[in-house]
C-alpha atoms as a PDB file:
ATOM      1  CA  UNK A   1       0.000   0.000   0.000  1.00  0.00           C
ATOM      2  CA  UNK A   2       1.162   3.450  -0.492  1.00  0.00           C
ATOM      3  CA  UNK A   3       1.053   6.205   2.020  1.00  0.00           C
ATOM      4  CA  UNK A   4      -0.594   9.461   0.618  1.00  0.00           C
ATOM      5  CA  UNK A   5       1.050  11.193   3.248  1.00  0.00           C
ATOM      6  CA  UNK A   6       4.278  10.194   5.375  1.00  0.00           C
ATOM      7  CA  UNK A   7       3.449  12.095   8.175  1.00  0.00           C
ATOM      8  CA  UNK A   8       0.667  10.305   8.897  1.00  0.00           C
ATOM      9  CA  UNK A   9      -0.082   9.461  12.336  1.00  0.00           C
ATOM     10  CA  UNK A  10      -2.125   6.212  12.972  1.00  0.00           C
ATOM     11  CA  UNK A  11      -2.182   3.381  15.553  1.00  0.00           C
ATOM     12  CA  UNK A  12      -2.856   0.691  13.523  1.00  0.00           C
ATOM     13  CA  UNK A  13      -3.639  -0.897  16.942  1.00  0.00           C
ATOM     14  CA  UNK A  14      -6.686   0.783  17.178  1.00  0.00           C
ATOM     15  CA  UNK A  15      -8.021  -0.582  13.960  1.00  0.00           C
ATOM     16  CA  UNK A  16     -10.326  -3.223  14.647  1.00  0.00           C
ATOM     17  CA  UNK A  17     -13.203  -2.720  11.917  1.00  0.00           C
ATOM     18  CA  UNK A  18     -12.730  -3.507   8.623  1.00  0.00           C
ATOM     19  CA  UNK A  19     -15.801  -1.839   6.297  1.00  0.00           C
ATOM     20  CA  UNK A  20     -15.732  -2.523   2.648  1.00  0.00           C
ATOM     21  CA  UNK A  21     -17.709  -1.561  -0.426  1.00  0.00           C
ATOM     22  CA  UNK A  22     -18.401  -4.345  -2.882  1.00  0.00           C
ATOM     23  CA  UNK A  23     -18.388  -3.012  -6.488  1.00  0.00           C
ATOM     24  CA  UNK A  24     -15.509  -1.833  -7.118  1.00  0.00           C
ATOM     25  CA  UNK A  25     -13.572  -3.183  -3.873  1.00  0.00           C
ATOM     26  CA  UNK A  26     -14.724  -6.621  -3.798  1.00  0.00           C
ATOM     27  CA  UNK A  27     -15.259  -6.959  -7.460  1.00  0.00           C
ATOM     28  CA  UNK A  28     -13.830  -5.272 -10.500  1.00  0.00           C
ATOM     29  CA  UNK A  29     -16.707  -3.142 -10.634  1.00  0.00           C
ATOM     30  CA  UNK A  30     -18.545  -5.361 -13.296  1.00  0.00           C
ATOM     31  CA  UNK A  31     -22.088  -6.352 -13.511  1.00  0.00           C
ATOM     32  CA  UNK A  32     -22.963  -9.306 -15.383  1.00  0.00           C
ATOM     33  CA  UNK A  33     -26.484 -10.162 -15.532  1.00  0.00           C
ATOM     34  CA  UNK A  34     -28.311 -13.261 -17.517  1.00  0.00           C
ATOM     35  CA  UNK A  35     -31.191 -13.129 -19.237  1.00  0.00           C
ATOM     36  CA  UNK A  36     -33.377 -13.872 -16.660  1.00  0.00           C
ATOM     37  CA  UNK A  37     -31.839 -10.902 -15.100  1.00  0.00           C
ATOM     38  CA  UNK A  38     -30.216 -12.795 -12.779  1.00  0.00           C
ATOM     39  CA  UNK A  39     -26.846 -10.993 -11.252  1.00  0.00           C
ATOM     40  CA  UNK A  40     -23.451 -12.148 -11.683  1.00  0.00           C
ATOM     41  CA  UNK A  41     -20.591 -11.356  -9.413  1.00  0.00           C
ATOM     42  CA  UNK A  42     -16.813 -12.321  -9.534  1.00  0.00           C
ATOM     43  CA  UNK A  43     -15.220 -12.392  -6.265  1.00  0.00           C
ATOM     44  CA  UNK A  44     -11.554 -12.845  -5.803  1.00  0.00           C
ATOM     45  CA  UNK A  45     -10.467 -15.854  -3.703  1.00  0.00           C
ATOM     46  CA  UNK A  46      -7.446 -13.954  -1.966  1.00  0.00           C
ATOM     47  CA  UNK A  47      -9.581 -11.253  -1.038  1.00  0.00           C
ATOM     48  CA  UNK A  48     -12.353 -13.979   0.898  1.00  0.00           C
ATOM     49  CA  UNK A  49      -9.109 -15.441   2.509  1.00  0.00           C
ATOM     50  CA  UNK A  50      -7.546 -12.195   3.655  1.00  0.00           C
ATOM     51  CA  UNK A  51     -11.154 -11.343   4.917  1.00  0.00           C
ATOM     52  CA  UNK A  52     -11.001 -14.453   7.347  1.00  0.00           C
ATOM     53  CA  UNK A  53      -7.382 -13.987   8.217  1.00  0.00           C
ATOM     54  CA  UNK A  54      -8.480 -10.717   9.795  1.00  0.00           C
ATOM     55  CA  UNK A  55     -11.632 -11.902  11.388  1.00  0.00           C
ATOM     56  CA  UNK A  56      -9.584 -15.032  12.878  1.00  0.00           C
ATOM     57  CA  UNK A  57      -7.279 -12.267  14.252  1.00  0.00           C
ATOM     58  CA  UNK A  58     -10.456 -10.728  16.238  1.00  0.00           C
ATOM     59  CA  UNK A  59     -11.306  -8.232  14.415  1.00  0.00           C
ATOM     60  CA  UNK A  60     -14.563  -6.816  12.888  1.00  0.00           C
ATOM     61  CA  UNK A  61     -15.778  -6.993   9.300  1.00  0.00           C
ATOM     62  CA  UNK A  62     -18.839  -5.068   7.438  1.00  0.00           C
ATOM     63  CA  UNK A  63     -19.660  -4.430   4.190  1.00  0.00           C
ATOM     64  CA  UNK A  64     -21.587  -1.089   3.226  1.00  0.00           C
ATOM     65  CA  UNK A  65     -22.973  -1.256  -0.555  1.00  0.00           C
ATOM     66  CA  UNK A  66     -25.512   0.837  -2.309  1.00  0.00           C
ATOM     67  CA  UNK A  67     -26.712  -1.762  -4.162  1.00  0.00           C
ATOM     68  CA  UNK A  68     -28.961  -4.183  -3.199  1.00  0.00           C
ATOM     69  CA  UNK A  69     -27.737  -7.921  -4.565  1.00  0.00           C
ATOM     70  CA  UNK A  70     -28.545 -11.534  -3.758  1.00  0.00           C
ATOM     71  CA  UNK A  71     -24.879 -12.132  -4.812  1.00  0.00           C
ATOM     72  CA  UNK A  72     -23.305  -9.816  -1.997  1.00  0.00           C
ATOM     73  CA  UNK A  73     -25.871 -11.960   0.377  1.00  0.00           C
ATOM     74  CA  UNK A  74     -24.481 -15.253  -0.408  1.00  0.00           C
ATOM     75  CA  UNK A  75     -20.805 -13.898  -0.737  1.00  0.00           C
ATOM     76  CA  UNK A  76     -21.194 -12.154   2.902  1.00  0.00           C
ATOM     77  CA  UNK A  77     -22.519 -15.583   4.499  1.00  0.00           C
ATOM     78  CA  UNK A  78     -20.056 -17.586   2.868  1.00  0.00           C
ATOM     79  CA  UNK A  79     -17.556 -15.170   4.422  1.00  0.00           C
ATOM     80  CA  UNK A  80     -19.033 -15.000   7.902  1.00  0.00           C
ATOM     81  CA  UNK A  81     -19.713 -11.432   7.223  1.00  0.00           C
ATOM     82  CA  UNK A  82     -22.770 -10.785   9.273  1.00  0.00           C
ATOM     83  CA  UNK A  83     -23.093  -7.069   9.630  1.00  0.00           C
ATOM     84  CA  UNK A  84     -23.726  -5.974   5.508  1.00  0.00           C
ATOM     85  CA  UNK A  85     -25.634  -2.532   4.631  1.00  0.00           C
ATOM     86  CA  UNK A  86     -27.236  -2.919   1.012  1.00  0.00           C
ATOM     87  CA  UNK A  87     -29.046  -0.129  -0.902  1.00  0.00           C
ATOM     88  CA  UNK A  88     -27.172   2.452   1.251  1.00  0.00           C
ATOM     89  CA  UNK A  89     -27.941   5.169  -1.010  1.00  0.00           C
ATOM     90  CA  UNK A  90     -26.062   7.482   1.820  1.00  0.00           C
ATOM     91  CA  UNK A  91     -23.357   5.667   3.111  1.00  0.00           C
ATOM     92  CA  UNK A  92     -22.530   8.255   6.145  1.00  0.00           C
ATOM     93  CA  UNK A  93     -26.047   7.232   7.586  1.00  0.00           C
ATOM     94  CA  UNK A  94     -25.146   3.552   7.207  1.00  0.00           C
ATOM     95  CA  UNK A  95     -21.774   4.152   9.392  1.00  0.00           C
ATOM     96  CA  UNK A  96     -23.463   6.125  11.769  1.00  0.00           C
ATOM     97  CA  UNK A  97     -25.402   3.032  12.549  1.00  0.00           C
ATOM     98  CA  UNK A  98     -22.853   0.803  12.481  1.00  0.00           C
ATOM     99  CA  UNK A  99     -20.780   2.818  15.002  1.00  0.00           C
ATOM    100  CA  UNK A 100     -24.127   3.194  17.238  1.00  0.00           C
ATOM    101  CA  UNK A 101     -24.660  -0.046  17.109  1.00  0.00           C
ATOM    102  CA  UNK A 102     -21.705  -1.351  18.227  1.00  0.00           C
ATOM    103  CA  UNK A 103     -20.602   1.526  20.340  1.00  0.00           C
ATOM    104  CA  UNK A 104     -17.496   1.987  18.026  1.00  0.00           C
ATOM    105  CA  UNK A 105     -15.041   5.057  17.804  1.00  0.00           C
ATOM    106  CA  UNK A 106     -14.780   6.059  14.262  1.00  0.00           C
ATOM    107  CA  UNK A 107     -11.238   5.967  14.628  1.00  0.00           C
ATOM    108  CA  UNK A 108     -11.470   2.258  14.765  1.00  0.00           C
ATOM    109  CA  UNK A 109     -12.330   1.962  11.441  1.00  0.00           C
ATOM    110  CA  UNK A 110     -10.688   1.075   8.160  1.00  0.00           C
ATOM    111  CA  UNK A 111     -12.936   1.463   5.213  1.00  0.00           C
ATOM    112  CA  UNK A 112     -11.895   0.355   1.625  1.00  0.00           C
ATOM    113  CA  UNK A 113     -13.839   1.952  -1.223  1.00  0.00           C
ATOM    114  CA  UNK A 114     -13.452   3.931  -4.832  1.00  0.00           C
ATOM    115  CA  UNK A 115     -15.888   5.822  -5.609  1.00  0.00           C
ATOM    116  CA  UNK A 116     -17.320   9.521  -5.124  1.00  0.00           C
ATOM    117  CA  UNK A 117     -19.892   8.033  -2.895  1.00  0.00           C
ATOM    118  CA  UNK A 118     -17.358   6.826  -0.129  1.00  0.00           C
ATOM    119  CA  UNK A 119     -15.254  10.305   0.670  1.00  0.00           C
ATOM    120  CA  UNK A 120     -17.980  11.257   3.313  1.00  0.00           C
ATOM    121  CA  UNK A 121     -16.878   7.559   4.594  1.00  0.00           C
ATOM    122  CA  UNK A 122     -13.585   8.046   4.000  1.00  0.00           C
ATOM    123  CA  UNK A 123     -13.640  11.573   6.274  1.00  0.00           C
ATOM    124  CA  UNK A 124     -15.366  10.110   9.135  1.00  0.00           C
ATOM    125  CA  UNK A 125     -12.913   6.867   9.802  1.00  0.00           C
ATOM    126  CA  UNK A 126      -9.776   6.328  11.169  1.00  0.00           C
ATOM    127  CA  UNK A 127      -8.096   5.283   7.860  1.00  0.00           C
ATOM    128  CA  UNK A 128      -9.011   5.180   4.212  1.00  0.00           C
ATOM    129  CA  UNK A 129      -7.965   3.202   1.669  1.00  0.00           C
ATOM    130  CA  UNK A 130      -8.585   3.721  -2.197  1.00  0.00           C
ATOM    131  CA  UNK A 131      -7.995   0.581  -4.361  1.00  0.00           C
ATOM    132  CA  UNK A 132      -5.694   1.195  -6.897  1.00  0.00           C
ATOM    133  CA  UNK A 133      -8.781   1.884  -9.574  1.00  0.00           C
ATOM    134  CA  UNK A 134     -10.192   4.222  -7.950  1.00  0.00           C
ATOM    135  CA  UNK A 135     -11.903   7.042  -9.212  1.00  0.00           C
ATOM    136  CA  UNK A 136      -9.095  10.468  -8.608  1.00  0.00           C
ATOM    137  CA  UNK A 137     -11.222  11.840  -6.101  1.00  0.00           C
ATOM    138  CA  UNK A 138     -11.579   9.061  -3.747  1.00  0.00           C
ATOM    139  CA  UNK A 139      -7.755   8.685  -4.140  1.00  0.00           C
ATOM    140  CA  UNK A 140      -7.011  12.418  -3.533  1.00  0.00           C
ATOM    141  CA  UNK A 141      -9.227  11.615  -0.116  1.00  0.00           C
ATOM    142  CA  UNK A 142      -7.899   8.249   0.996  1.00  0.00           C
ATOM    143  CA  UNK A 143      -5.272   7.979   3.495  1.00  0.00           C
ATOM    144  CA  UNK A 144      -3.507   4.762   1.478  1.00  0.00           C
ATOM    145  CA  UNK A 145      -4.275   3.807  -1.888  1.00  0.00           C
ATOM    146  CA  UNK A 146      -3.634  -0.394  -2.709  1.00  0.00           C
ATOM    147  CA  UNK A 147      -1.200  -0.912  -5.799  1.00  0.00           C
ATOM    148  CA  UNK A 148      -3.729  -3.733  -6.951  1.00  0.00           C
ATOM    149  CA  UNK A 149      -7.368  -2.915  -8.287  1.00  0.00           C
ATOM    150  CA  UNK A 150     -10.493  -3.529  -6.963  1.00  0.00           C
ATOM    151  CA  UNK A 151     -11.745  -7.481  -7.300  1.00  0.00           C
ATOM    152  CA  UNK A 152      -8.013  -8.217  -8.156  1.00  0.00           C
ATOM    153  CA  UNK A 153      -6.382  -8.343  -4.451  1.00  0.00           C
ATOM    154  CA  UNK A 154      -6.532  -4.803  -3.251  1.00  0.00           C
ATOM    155  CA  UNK A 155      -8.505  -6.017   0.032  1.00  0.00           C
ATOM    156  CA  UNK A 156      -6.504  -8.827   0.303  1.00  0.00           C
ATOM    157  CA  UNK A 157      -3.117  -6.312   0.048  1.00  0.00           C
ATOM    158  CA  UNK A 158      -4.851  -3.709   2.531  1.00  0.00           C
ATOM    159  CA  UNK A 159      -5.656  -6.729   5.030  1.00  0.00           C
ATOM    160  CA  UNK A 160      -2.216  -7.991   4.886  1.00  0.00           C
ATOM    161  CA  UNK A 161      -0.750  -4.683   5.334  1.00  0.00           C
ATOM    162  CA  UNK A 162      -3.124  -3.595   8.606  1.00  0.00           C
ATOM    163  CA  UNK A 163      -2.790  -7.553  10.129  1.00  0.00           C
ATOM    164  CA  UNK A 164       1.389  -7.229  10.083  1.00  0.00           C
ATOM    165  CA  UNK A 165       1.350  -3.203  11.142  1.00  0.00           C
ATOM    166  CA  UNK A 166      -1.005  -4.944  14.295  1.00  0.00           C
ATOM    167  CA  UNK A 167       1.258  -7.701  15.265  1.00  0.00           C
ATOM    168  CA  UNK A 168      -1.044  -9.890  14.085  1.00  0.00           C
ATOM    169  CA  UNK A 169       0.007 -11.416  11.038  1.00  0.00           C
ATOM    170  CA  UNK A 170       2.215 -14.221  12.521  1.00  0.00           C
ATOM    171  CA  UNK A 171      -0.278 -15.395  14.696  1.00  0.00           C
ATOM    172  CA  UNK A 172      -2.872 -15.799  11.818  1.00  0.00           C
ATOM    173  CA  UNK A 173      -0.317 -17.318   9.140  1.00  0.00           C
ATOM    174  CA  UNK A 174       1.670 -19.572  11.788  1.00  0.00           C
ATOM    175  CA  UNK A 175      -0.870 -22.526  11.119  1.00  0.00           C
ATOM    176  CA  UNK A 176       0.759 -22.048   7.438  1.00  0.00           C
ATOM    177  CA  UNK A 177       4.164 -21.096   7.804  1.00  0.00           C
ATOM    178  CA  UNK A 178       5.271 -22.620  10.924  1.00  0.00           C
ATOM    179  CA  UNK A 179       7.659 -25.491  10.171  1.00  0.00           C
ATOM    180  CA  UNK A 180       6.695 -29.140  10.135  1.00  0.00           C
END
């Protein structure tokens, strides 16, 4: 990940929420429907893991999306994601109930997104990350951009980043990189 600005100041300690938009973040941004109008999502696999590497660490994950998808539904249970905002036409409103809801500081939260609609997000948080793809002015807002694009590993990359800054990333990847 790159830093928009060295002098940043964060204790990555104190990030224990994880909030992501799904098109665009999760996916490539790419909307595939069938003729039936059914929808059709691609997910990337290294993205789902680094979302349960973090969670097995202890920390939080939600997912605020204004759209409203059957897709994201079965993608968030598959996950274990169990806290997911759909059709959040505002997004601000939708963190303002997640941090009532679960008596959060907004400094506590990462949120990954890329689009106009997440700079209120991206304001209100402890730290914000634009995927690589990002449209310029959720960039020129975000605290980190991702060198990979959205659906192609950026989560994943922003996961691994925040788990290792936290001291956390040994005790989630010893079960794979501890010797025999």
């Amino acid at each position: 990940m790159i830093a928009k600005n060295k002098n940043l100041k964060i204790d990555f300690n104190n990030i224990n929420h994880l909030i992501l938009d799904v098109d665009g973040v999760l996916t490539d941004g790419t909307l595939f429907f069938s003729s039936t109008g059914d929808e059709i999502k691609g997910f990337n696999v290294l993205d789902g893991h680094g979302i349960k590497l973090w969670m097995r660490a202890g920390n939080s994950t939600a997912i605020i999306t204004g759209r409203q998808s059957n897709v994201v539904s079965h993608r968030c249970s598959d996950l274990g994601i169990e806290t997911v905002y759909q059709n959040a036409k505002n997004k601000i409103e939708a963190l303002n109930e997640y941090i009532s809801t679960n008596n959060v500081n907004p400094l506590e939260i990462c949120y990954i997104g890329d689009e106009l609609v997440d700079i209120p997000v991206f304001r209100k948080v402890g730290l914000a990350v634009a995927v690589a793809n990002a449209v310029p002015e959720a960039i020129e807002n975000a605290d980190f951009i991702t060198e990979k694009s959205g659906g192609k590993g950026a989560v994943r990359e922003a996961i691994d980043f925040l788990l290792k800054q936290k001291g956390q990333w040994e005790n989630v990847t010893d079960r794979y990189l501890a010797g025999p």
